[in-house]
Protein backbone atom coordinates (compact mmCIF):
# COMPACT_ATOMS: atom_id res chain seq x y z
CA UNK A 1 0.00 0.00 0.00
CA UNK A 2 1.26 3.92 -0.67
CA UNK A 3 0.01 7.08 -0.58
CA UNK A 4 -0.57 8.34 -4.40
CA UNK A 5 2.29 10.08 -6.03
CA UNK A 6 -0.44 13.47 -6.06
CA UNK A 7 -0.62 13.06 -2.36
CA UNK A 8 3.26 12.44 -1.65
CA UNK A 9 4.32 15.56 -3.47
CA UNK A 10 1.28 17.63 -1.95
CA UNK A 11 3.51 16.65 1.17
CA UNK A 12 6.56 16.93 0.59
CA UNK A 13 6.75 19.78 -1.91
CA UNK A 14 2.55 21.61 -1.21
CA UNK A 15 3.85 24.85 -2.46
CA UNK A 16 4.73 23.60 -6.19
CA UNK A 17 2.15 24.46 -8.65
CA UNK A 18 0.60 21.51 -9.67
CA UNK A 19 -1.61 22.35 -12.80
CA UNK A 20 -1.18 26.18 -14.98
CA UNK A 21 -5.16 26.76 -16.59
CA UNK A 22 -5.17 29.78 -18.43
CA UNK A 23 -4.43 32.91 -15.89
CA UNK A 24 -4.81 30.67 -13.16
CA UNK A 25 -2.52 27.87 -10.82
CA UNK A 26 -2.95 25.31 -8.39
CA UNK A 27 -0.84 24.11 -5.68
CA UNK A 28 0.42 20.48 -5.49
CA UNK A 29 -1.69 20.92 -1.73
CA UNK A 30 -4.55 23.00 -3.31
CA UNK A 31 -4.92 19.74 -6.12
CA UNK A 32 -4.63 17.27 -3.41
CA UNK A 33 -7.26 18.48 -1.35
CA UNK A 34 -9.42 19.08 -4.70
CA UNK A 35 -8.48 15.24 -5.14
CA UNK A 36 -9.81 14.50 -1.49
CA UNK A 37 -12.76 16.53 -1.44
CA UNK A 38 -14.25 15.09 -4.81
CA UNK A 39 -13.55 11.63 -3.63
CA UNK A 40 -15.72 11.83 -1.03
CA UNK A 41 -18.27 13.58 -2.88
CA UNK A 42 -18.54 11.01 -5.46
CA UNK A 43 -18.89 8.06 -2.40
CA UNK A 44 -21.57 10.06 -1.35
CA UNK A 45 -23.57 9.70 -4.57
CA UNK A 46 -22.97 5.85 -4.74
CA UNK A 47 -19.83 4.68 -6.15
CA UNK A 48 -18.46 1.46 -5.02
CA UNK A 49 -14.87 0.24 -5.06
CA UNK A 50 -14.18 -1.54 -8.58
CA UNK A 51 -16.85 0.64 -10.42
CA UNK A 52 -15.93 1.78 -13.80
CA UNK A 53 -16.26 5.38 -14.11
CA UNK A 54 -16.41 6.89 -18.10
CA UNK A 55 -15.57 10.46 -18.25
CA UNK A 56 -16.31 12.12 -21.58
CA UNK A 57 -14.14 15.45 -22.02
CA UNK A 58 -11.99 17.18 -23.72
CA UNK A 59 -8.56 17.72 -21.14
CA UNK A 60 -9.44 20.15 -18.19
CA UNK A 61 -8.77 20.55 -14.17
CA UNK A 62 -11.90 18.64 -13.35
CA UNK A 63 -11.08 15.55 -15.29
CA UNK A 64 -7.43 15.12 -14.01
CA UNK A 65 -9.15 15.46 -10.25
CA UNK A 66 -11.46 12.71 -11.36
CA UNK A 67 -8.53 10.68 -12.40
CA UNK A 68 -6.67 11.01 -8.96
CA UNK A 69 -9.99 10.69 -7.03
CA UNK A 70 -10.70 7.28 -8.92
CA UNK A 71 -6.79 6.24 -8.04
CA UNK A 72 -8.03 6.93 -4.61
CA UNK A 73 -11.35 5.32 -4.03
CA UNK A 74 -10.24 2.39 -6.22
CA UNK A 75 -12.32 3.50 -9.22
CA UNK A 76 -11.36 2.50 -12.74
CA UNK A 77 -11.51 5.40 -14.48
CA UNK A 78 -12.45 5.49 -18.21
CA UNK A 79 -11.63 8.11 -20.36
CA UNK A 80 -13.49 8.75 -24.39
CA UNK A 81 -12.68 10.68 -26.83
CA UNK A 82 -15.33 13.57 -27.52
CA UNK A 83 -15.16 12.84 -30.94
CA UNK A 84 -16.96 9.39 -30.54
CA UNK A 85 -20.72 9.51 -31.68
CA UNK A 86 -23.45 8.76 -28.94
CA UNK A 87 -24.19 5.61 -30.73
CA UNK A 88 -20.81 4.37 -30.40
CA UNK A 89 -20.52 5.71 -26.82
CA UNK A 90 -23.25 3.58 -25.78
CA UNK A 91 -22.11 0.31 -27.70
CA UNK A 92 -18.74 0.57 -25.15
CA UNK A 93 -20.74 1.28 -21.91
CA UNK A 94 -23.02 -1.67 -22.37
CA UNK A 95 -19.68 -3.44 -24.33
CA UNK A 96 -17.93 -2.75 -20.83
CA UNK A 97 -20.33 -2.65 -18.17
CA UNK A 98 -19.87 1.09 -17.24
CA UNK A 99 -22.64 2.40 -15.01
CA UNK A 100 -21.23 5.68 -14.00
CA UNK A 101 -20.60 8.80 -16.67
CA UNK A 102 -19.62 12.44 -16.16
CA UNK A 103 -19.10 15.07 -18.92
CA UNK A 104 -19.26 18.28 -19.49
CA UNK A 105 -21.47 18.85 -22.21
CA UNK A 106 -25.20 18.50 -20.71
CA UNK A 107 -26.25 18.44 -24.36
CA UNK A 108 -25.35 14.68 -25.09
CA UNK A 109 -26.93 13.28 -21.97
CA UNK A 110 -30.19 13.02 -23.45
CA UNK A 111 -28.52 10.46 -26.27
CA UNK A 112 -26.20 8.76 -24.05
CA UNK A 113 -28.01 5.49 -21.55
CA UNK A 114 -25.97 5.02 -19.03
CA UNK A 115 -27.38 3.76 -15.25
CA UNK A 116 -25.83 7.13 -13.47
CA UNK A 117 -24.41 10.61 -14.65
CA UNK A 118 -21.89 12.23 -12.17
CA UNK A 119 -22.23 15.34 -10.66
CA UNK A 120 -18.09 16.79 -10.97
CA UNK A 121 -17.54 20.19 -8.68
CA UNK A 122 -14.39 21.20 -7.40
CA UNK A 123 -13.99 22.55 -3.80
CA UNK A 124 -10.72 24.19 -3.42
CA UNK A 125 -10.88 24.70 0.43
CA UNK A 126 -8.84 22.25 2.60
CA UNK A 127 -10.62 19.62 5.07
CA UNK A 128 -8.87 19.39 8.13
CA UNK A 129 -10.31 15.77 8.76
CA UNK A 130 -9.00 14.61 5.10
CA UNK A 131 -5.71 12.66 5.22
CA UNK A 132 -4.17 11.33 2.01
CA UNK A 133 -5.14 7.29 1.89
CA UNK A 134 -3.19 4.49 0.87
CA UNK A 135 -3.70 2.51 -1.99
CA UNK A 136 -2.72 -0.48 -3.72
CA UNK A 137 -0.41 0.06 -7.05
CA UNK A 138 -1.43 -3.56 -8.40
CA UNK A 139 -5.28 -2.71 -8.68
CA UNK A 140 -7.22 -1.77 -11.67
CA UNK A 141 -6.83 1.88 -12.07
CA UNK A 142 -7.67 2.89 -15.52
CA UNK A 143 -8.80 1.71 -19.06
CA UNK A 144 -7.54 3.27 -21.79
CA UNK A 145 -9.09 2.14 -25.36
CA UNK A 146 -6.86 1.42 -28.24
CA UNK A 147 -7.44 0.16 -31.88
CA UNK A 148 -3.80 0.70 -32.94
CA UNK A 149 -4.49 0.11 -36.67
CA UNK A 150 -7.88 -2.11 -36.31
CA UNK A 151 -11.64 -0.39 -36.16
CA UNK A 152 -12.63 -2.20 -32.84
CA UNK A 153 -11.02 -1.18 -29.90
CA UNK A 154 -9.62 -3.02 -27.07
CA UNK A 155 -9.63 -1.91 -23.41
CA UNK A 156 -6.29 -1.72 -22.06
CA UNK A 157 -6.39 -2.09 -18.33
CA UNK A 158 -3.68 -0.34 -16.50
CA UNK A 159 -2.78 -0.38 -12.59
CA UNK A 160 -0.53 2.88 -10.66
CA UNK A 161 2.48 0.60 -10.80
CA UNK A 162 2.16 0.17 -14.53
CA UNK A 163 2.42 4.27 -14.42
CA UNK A 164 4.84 4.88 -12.01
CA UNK A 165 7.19 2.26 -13.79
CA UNK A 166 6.69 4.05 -17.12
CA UNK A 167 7.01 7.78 -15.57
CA UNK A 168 10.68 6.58 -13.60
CA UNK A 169 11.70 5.47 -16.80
CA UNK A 170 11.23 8.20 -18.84
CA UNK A 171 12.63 10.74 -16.16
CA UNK A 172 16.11 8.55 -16.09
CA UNK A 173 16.51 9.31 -19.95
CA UNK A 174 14.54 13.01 -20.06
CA UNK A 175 15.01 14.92 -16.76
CA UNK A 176 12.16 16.51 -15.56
CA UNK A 177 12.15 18.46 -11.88
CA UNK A 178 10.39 20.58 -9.67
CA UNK A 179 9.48 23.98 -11.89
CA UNK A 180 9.76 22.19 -14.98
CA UNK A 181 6.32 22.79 -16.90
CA UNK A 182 4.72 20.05 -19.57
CA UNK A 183 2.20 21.64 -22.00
CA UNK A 184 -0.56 18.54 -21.43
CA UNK A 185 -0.94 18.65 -25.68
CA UNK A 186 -2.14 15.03 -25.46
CA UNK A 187 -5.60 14.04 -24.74
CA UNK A 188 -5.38 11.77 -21.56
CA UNK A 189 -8.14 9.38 -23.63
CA UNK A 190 -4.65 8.59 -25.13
CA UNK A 191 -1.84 6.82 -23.29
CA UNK A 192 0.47 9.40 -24.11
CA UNK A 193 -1.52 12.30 -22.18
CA UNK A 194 -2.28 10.21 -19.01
CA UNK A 195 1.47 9.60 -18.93
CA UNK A 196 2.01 13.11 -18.36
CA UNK A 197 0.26 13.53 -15.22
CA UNK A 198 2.24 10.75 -13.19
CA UNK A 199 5.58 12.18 -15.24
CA UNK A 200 4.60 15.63 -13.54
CA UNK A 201 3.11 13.95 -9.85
CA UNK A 202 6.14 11.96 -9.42
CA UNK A 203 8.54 15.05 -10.13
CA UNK A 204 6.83 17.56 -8.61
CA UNK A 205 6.61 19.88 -11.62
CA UNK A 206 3.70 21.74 -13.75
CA UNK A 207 1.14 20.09 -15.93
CA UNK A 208 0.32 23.27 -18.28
CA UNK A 209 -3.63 22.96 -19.83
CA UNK A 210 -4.44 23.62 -23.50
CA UNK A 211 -5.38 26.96 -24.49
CA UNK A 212 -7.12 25.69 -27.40
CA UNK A 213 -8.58 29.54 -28.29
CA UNK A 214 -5.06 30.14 -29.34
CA UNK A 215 -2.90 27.72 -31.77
CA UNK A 216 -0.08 24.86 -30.05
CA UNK A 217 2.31 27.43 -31.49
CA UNK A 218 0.92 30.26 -29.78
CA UNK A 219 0.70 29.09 -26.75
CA UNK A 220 4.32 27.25 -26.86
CA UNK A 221 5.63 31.29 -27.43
CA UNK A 222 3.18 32.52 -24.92
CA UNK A 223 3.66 30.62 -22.17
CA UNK A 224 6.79 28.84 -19.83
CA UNK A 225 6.44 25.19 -21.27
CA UNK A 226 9.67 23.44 -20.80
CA UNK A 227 8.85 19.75 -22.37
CA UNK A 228 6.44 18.86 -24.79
CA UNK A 229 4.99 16.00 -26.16
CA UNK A 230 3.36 16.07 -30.18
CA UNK A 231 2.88 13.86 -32.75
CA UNK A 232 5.44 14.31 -35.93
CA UNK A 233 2.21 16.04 -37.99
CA UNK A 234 1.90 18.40 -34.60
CA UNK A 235 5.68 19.21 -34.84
CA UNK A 236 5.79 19.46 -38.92
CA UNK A 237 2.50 22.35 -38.67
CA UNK A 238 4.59 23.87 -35.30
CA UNK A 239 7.46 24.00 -37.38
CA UNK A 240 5.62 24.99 -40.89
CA UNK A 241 3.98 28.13 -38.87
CA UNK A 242 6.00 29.64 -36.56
CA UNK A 243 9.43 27.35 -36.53
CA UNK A 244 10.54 29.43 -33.77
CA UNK A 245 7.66 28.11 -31.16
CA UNK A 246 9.77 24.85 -29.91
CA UNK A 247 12.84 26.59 -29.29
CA UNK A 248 12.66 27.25 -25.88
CA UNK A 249 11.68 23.84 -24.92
CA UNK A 250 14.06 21.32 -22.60
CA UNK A 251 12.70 18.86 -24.20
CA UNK A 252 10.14 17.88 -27.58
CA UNK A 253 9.09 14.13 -27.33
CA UNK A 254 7.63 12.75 -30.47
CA UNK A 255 6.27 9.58 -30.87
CA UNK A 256 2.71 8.16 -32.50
CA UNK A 257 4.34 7.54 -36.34
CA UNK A 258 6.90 7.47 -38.78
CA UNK A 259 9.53 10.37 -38.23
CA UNK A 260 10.70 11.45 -41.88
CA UNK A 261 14.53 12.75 -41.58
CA UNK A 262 13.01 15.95 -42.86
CA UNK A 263 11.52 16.68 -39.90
CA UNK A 264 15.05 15.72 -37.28
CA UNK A 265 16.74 18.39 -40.39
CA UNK A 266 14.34 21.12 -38.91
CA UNK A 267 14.84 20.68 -35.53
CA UNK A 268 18.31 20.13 -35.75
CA UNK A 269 19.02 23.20 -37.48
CA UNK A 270 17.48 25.10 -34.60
CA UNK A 271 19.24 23.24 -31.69
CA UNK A 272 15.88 21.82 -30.38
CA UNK A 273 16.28 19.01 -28.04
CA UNK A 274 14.03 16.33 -29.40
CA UNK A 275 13.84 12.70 -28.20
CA UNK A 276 11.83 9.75 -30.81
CA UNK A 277 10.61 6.94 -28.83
CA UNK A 278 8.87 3.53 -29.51
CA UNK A 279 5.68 2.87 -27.18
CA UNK A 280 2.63 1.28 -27.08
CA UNK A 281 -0.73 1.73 -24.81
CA UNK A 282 -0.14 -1.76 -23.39
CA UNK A 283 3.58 -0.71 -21.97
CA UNK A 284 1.92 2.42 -20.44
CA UNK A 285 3.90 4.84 -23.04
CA UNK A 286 7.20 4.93 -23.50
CA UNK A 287 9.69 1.67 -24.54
CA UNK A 288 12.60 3.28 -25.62
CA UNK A 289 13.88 6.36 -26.25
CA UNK A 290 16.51 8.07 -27.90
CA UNK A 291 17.58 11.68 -28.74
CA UNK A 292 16.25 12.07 -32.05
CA UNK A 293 18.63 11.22 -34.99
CA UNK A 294 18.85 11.10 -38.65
CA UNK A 295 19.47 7.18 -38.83
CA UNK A 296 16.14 5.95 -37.56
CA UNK A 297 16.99 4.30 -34.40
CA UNK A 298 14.99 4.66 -31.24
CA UNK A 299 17.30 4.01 -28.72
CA UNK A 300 16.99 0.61 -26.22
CA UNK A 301 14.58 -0.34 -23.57
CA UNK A 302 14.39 2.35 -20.73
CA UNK A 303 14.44 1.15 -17.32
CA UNK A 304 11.26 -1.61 -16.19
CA UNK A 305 11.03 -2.65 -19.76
CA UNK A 306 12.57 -5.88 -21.66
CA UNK A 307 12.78 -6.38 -25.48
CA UNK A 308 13.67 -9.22 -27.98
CA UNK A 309 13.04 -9.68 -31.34
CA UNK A 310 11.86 -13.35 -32.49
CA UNK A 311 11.89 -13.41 -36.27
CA UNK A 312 11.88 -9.91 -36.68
CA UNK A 313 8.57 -9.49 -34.80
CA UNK A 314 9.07 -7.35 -31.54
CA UNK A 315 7.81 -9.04 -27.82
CA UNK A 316 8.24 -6.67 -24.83
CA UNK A 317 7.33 -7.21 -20.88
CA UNK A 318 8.73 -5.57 -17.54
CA UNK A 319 6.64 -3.02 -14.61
CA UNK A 320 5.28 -1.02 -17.42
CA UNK A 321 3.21 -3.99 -19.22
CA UNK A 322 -0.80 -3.59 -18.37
CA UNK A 323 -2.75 -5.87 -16.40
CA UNK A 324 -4.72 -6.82 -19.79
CA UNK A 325 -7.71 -6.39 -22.04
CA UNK A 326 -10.89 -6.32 -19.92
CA UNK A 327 -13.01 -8.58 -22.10
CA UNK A 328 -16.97 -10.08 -20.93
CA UNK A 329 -15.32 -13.03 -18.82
CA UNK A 330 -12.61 -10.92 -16.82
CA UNK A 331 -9.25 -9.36 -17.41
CA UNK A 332 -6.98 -11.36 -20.06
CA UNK A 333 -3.47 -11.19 -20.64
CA UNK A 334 -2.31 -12.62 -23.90
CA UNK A 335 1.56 -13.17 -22.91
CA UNK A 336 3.76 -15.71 -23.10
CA UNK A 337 4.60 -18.43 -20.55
CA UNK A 338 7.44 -16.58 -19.80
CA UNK A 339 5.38 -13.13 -19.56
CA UNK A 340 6.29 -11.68 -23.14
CA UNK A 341 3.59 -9.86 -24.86
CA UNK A 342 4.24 -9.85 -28.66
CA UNK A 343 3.58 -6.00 -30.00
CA UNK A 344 2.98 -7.34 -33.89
CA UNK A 345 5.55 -4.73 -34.95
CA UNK A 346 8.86 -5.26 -36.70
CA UNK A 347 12.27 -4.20 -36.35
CA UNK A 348 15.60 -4.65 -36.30
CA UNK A 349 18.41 -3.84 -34.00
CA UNK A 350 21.58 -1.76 -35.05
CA UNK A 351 24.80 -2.77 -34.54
CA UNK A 352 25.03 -0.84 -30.72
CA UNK A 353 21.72 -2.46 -29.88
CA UNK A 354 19.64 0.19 -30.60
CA UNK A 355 16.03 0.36 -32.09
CA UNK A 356 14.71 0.32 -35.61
CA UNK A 357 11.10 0.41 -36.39
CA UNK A 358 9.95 -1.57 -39.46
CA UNK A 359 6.00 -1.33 -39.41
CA UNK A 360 3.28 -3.45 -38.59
CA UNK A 361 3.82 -7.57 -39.00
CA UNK A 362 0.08 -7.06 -39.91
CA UNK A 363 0.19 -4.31 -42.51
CA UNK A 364 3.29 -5.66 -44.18
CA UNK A 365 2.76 -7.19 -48.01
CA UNK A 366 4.54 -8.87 -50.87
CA UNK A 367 4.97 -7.33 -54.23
CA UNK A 368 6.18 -9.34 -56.72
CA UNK A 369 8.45 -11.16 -54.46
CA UNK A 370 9.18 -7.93 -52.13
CA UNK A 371 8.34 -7.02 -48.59
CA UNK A 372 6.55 -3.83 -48.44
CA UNK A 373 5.95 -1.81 -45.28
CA UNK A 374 3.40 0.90 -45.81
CA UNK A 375 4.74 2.53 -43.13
CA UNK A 376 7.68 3.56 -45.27
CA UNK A 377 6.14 4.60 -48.32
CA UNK A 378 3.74 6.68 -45.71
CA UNK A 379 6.52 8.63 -44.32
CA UNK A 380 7.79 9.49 -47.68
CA UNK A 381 4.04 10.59 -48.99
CA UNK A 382 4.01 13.14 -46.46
CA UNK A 383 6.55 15.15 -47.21
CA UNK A 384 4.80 16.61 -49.65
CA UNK A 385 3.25 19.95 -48.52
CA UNK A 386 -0.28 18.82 -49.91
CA UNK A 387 -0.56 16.05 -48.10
CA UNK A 388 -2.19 15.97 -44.17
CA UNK A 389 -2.59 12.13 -44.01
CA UNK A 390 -1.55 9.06 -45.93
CA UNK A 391 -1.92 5.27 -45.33
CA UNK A 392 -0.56 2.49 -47.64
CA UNK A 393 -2.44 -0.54 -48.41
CA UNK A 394 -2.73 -3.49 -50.50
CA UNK A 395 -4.45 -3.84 -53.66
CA UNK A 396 -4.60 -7.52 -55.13
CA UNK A 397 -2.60 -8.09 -58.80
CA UNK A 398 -2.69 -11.01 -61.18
CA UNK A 399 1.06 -10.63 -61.77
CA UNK A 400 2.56 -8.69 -58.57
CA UNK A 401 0.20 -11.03 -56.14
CA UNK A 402 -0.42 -6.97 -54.71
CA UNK A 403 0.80 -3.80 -55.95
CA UNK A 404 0.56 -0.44 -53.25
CA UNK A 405 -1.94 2.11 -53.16
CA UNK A 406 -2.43 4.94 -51.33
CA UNK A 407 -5.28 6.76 -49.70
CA UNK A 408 -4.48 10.71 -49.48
CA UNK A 409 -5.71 13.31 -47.01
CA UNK A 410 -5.32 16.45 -48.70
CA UNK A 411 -4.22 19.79 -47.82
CA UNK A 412 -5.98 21.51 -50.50
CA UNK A 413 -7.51 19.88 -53.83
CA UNK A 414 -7.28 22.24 -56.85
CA UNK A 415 -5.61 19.30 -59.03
CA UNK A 416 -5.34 16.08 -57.91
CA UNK A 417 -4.23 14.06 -60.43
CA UNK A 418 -0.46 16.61 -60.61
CA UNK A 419 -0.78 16.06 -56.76
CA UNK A 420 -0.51 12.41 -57.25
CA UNK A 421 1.99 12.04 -60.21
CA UNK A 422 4.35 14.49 -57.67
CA UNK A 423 4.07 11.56 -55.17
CA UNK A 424 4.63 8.82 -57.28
CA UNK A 425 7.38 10.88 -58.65
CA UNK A 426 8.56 11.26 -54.89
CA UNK A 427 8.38 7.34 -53.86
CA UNK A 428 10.34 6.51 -57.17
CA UNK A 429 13.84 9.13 -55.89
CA UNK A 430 13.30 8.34 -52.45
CA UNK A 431 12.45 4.14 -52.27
CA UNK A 432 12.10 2.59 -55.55
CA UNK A 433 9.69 3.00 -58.80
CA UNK A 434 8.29 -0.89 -58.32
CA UNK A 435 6.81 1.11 -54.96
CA UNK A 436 4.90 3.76 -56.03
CA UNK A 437 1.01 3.48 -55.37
CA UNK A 438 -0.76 2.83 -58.81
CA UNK A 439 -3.81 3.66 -57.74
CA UNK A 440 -4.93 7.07 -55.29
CA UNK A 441 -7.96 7.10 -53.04
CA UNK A 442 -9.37 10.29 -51.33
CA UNK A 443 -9.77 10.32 -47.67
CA UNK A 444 -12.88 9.38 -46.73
CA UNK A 445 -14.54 11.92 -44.36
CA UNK A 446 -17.71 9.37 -42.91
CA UNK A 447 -14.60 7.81 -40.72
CA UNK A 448 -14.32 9.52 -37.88
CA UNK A 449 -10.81 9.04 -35.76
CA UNK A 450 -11.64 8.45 -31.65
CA UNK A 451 -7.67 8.80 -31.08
CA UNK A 452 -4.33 9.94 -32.21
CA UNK A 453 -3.76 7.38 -35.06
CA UNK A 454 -6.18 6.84 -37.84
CA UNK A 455 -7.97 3.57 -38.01
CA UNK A 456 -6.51 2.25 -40.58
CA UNK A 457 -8.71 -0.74 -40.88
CA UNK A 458 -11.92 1.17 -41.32
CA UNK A 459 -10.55 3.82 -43.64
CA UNK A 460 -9.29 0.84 -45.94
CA UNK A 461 -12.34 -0.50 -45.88
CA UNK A 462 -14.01 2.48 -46.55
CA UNK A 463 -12.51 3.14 -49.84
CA UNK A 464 -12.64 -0.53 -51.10
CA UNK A 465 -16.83 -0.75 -51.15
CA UNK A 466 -18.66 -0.78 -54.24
C-alpha cells in the first residue's frame, strides 16, 4: 500500500504548482485536497470500489481530479474521446459494463443510456479531517481504449504501478524536476496524455492545460512550457507556422508515427532538443527512447522494460506492461509463458543495440516477391506539402500477387491528379519506382478518428466498397 504520487508531493513539496489553466494555478496541496474533497463527494452519490467510471471530455482541471480521485477510491476510471458519436458511446458502456458517466457537455446526456451521470464540482478549500489514503499500485486503475491500426477497440487495463514504472523510466533518460512545466498537448483518452500527469506527480513539476482559443504554437511562445509532447504532424505544422515556437523547450518528445529525416533536419538546425521513442498503450507509453537522430533508431529499452526480437517481430514485458484487455469473462493477458507480450511490430536492431522500427507484422505485403511496409512509403508521402494524411495498403494483382496504393488526405484539392503524379514521382527518388502506389484514393470523411492514429482498418475498408 502507498500514498498516491499526487498526495506524496502535496507533502513533501505543497507549495509547487501543480496544474497552470489559463491565468490561473494550483498548488500540489490546493490539487490534493481538490483530489480529497471530490472523492468523497462522489462516495456520497454511490460509487463502489471496482466501479468503472467513463468520463467524456476534452482535457481540463476537473477531469485530471477525477482521475486522482478514482486512483483513490479504487475506481477504474475510463476516459473517451469527444469525438466518438453517442451511438458508439453507448455500444462501449453496455460493451464494458460502465454504469457511471460524467461530462461536461449536458447536451449529449439526453442520447447517451448510461445507469448514473456524475455530478463533478471542485472545492478548493482544505478539510482538516481529510488525510491522504493508501492505496494499492497492483489494482485496476484505468482503461484506456486502443485500436492501434484495427476499427474495434480493445480496453487496455492499466494499474498505478504500470504508471509509475513508465514515468521513472522516462525521467532517467529526459530529466524533468520541480518547476519544470509540460504543456498537457495530449488528450489523456490517449496513453500518451495520461502519462504526463504521473511524469509531472512523481517530479513535482507543472502540468500546463491547453489553451485551445489560441494555436499549439501560440501558446508554446506565450507561455513557460519546458517539455512537450506532439505527434510528428503536430511538430511538422509547429514547425511549418511559426518554426521558432519549440525553441525554448528542454525537451520535444515525439512519438505516435513514422519520423521522416526531414523533420530531425528542422529541428536540428534550430538546436531543439528532441527525443523519438517507440511505445505502445499496453507498456503504459514509453519503450525506448533516444535523442532524435537522422538514422532511424529509437534508442533501447528504458528502465522496467525488456525487449527481444523473435523473427523480426518485436515481444516486450517488464513493470510497465498492463494488467490486460478487460473482455466479458474478466481481465486477459495474452503473454507468453514466460510473460512476453508480442507488439505485432517489426524491427531490427543496429549494430550498438539500438532500435529500428519496421511497421506493422500485420500491414506488411509482398509485391512481386518484395516485402513492403506501408509505413515507409507513408513517411515518404508526407513530405509533400499537400498532403495531411496518408496510409498504404494493398491492392490484389494477377502478376505482382499486390501492388501499393495509397489513400491521401489532402491539404488543399485544386488538381489532384499533378498532386498524385508528384508523389509517385517522390516514392520513385526516395524508395524505388516498383513502390509507387498505382492507384490514389481520397480520404474518406464518414470515418471519424476516436484517437491519435487513424484507423486504418476502417478507412481501408471504406474506400474498397462498391
Amino acid at each position: 500500500m502507498m500514498i498516491s504520487p499526487l498526495h506524496q508531493t502535496a507533502l513533501t513539496t505543497p507549495a509547487a504548482i501543480a496544474i497552470e489553466d489559463g491565468q490561473d494555478t494550483y498548488s500540489y496541496s490546493t490539487l490534493s485536497a481538490m483530489v480529497n474533497n471530490l472523492a468523497m463527494s462522489l462516495q456520497t452519490q454511490g460509487l463502489q470500489r471496482g466501479d468503472i467510471v467513463g468520463c467524456l471530455s476534452q482535457n481540463n482541471l476537473e477531469m485530471i481530479c477525477l482521475y486522482w480521485a478514482c486512483i483513490d477510491a479504487g475506481w477504474v476510471f475510463l476516459p473517451l474521446s469527444p469525438r466518438l458519436s453517442n451511438q458508439q458511446i453507448n455500444q462501449l458502456i453496455e460493451t464494458y459494463q460502465v454504469t457511471w458517466l460524467w461530462t461536461d457537455n449536458p447536451g449529449r446526456l439526453t442520447e447517451i443510456t448510461v445507469a448514473h451521470y456524475l455530478s463533478v464540482s471542485l472545492c478548493i478549500q482544505a478539510n482538516p479531517s481529510s488525510t491522504a489514503v493508501k492505496v494499492s499500485p497492483h489494482i485496476a486503475s484505468n482503461i484506456i481504449l486502443t485500436s492501434g491500426s484495427s476499427g474495434t477497440p480493445k480496453a487496455a487495463v492499466h494499474c498505478l504501478l504500470n504508471h509509475m514504472a513508465s514515468a521513472q523510466g522516462s525521467a532517467s533518460y529526459i530529466p524533468l524536476k520541480m518547476n519544470d512545466s509540460w504543456l498537457l498537448s495530449l488528450p489523456l483518452f490517449h496513453i500518451g496524455g495520461l502519462a504526463i500527469l504521473h511524469r509531472c506527480a512523481l517530479a513535482g513539476a507543472r502540468i500546463v492545460l491547453r489553451n485551445t482559443a489560441i494555436s499549439l504554437a501560440e501558446q508554446l511562445q506565450q507561455s513557460t512550457i519546458s517539455h512537450v509532447s506532439l505527434v510528428p504532424t503536430q511538430a511538422l505544422q509547429i514547425l511549418t507556422q511559426q518554426p521558432k515556437a519549440l525553441t525554448q523547450v528542454k525537451a520535444l518528445l515525439l512519438g505516435g508515427g513514422m519520423i521522416e529525416p526531414q523533420l530531425i533536419d528542422s529541428l536540428n538546425a534550430l538546436n531543439i532538443n528532441a527525443y523519438t521513442s517507440y511505445g505502445m498503450t499496453e507498456m503504459s507509453s514509453q519503450i525506448t527512447t533516444a535523442k532524435a537522430n537522422l538514422t532511424g533508431h529509437h534508442g533501447r529499452p528504458l528502465p522496467a522494460r525488456q525487449l527481444k526480437l523473435v523473427d523480426g517481430i518485436i515481444w516486450v514485458k517488464g513493470e510497465c506492461l498492463f494488467l490486460g484487455y478487460l473482455t466479458p469473462q474478466g481481465i486477459s493477458l495474452p503473454v507468453d509463458e514466460q510473460g512476453w507480450f508480442c507488439t505485432q511490430d517489426k524491427g531490427q536492431l543496429n549494430a550498438k543495440g539500438q532500435l529500428m522500427i519496421l511497421g506493422r507484422a500485420d500491414n506488411m505485403f509482398i509485391c512481386g516477391g518484395e516485402n513492403v511496409h506501408p509505413e515507409q512509403l507513408e513517411a515518404v508521402l508526407m513530405t509533400h506539402p499537400n498532403v495531411a494524411q496518408a496510409i498504404v495498403f494493398a491492392m490484389p494483382d494477377p502478376v505482382f500477387g499486390h501492388l501499393p496504393a495509397a489513400i491521401i488526405d489532402y491539404v488543399d484539392e485544386p488538381n489532384t491528379e499533378q498532386i498524385n503524379a508528384q508523389l509517385s514521382e517522390l516514392i520513385e527518388q526516395k524508395l524505388a519506382r516498383f513502390l509507387r502506389p498505382r492507384q490514389y484514393f481520397n480520404w474518406p470523411k464518414q470515418v471519424i478518428s476516436s484517437g491519435i492514429k487513424a484507423p486504418r482498418k476502417l478507412i481501408i475498408a471504406a474506400v474498397q466498397q462498391p
